[in-house]
C-alpha atoms as a PDB file:
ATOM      1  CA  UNK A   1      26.263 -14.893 -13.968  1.00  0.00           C
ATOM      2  CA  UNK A   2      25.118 -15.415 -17.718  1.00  0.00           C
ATOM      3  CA  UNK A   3      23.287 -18.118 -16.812  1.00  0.00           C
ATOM      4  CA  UNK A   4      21.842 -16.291 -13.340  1.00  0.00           C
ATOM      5  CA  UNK A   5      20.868 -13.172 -16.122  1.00  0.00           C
ATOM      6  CA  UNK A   6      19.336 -15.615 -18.520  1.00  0.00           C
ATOM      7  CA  UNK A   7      16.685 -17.391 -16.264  1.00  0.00           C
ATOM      8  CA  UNK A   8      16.311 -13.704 -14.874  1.00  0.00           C
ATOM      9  CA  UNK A   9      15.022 -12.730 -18.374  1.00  0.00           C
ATOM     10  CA  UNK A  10      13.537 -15.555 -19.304  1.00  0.00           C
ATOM     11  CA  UNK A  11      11.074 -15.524 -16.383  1.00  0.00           C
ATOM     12  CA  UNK A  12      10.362 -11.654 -16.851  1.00  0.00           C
ATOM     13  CA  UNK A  13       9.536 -12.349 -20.283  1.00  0.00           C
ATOM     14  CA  UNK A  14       7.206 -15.248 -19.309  1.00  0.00           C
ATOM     15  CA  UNK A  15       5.135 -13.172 -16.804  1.00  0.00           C
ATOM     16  CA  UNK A  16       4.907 -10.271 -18.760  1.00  0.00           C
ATOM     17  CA  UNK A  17       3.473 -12.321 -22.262  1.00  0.00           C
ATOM     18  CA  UNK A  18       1.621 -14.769 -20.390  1.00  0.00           C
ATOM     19  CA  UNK A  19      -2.244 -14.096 -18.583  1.00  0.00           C
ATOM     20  CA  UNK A  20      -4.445 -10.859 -18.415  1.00  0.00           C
ATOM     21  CA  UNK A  21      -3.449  -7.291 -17.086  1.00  0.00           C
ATOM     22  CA  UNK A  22      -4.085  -8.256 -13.323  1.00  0.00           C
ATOM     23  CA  UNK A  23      -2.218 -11.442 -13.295  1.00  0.00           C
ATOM     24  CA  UNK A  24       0.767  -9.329 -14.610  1.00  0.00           C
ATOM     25  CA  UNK A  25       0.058  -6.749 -11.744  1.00  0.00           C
ATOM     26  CA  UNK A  26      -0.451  -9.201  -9.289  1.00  0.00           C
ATOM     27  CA  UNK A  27       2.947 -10.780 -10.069  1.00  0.00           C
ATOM     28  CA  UNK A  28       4.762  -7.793  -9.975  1.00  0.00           C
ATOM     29  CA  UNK A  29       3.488  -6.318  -6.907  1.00  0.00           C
ATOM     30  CA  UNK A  30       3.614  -9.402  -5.239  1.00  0.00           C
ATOM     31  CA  UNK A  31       7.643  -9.057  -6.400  1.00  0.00           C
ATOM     32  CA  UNK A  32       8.070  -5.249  -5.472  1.00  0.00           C
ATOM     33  CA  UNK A  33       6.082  -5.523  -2.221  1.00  0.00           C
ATOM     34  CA  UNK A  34       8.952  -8.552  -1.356  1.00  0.00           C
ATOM     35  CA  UNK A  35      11.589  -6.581  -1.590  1.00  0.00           C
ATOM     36  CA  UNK A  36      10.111  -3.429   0.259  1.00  0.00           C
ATOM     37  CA  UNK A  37       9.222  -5.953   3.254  1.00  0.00           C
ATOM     38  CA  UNK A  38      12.660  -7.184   3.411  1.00  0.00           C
ATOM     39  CA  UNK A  39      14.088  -3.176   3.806  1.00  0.00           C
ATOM     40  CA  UNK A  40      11.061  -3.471   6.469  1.00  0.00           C
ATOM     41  CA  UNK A  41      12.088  -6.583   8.017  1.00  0.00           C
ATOM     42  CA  UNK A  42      15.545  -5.360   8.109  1.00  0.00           C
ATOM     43  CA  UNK A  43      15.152  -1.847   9.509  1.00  0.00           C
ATOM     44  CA  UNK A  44      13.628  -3.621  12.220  1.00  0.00           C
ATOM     45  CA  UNK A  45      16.876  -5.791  13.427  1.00  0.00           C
ATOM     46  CA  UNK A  46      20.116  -4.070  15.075  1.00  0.00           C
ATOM     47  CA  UNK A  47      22.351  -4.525  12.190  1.00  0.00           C
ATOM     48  CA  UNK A  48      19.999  -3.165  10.131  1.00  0.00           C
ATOM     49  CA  UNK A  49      22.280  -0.501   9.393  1.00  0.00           C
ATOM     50  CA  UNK A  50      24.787  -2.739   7.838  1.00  0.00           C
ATOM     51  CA  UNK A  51      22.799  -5.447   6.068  1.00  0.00           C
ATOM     52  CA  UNK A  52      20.808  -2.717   4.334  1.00  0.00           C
ATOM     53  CA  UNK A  53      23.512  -1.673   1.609  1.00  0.00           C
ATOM     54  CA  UNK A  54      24.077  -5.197   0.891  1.00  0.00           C
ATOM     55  CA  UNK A  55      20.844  -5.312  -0.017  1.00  0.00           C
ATOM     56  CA  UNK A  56      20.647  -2.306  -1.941  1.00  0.00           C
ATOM     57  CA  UNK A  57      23.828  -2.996  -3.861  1.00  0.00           C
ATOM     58  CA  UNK A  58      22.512  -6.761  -4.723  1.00  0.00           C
ATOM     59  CA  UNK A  59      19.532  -4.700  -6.219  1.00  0.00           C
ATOM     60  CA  UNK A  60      21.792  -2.483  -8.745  1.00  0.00           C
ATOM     61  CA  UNK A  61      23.617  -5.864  -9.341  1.00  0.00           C
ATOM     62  CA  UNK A  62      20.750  -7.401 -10.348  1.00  0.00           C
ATOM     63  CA  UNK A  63      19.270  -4.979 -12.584  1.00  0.00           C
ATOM     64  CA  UNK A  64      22.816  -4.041 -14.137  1.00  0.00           C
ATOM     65  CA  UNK A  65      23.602  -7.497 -14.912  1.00  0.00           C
ATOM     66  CA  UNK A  66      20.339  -8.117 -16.585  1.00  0.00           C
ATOM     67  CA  UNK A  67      20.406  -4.960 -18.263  1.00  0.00           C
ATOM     68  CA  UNK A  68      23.736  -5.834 -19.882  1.00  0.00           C
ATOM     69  CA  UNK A  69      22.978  -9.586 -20.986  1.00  0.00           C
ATOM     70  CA  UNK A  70      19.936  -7.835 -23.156  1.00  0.00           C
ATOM     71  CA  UNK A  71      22.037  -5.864 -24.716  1.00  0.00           C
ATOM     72  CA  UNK A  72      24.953  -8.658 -24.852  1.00  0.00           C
ATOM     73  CA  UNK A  73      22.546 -10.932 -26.563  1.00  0.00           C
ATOM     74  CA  UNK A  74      20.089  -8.765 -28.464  1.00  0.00           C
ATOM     75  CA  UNK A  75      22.297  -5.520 -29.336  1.00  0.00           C
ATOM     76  CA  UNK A  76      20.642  -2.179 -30.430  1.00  0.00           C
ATOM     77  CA  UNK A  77      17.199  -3.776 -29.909  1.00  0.00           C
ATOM     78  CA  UNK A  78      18.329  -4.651 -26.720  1.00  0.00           C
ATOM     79  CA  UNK A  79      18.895  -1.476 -25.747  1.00  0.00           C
ATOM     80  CA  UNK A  80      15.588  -0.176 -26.984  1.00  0.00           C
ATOM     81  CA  UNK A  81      13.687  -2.671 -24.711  1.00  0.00           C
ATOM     82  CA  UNK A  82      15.733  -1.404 -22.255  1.00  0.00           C
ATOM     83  CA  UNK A  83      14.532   2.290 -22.395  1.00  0.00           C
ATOM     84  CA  UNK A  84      10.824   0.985 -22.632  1.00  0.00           C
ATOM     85  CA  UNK A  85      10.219  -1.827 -20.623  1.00  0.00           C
ATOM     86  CA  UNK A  86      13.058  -1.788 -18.076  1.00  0.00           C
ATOM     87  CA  UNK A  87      14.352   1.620 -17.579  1.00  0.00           C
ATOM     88  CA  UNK A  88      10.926   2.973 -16.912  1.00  0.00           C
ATOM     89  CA  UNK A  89       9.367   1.137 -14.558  1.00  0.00           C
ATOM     90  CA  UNK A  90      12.780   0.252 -12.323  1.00  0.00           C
ATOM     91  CA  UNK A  91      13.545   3.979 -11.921  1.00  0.00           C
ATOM     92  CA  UNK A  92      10.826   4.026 -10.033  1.00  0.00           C
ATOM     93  CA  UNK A  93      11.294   1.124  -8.300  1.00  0.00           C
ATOM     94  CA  UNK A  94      14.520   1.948  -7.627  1.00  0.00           C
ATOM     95  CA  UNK A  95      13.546   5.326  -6.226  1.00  0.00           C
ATOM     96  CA  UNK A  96      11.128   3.379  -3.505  1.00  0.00           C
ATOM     97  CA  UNK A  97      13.924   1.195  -2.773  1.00  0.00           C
ATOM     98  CA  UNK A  98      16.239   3.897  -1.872  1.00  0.00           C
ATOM     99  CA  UNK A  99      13.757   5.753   0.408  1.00  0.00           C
ATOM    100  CA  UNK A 100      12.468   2.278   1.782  1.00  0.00           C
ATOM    101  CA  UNK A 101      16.603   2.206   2.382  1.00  0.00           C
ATOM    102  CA  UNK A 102      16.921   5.254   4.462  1.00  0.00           C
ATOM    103  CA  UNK A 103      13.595   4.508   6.204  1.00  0.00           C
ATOM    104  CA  UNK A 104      14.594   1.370   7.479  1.00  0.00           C
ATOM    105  CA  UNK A 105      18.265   2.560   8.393  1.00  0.00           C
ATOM    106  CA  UNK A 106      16.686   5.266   9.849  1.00  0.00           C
ATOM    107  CA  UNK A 107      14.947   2.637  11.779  1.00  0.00           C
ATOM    108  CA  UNK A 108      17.563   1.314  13.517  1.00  0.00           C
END
């Protein structure tokens, strides 16, 4: 999982220090919008209703285990990137994700 977290991190630094404003907004839509067609695509099938937790829970997964190899490998400082440039825009996110969730159980 270290390894899973690291190229995680490593390509979310890449796209957010490389290119202009819209390249970075392009990229990260174009990530968001994936995920929100997959609660979509699955609200759509008859086991919607059981593939869509598994998805959800592979989402807090994901975002746990990055946010712990930051602060694994960068400590305090870790934790303060973190609060800015995590936390902040993946509450959000993660708010969407959970009403895309019902919406597409709600679906099937």
């Amino acid at each position: 999982m270290t390894k899973i977290s690291r190229s995680i991190f490593e390509r979310f630094i890449a796209v957010h220090s490389d290119g202009g404003f819209f390249n970075k907004f392009f990229l990260c839509f174009l990530r968001y919008i994936t995920i929100l067609f997959i609660y979509f695509v699955t609200g759509t099938l008859m086991l919607g209703v059981a593939i869509i937790p598994f998805i959800t829970v592979w989402q807090g997964i994901a975002i746990g285990n990055i946010t712990s190899y930051i602060y694994a490998q960068h400590g305090i400082s870790g934790i303060a990137f973190n609060a800015i440039i995590l936390i902040t825009p993946l509450s959000v996110f993660v708010i969407c994700c959970l009403l895309a969730a019902k919406g597409s159980i709600n679906l099937s």
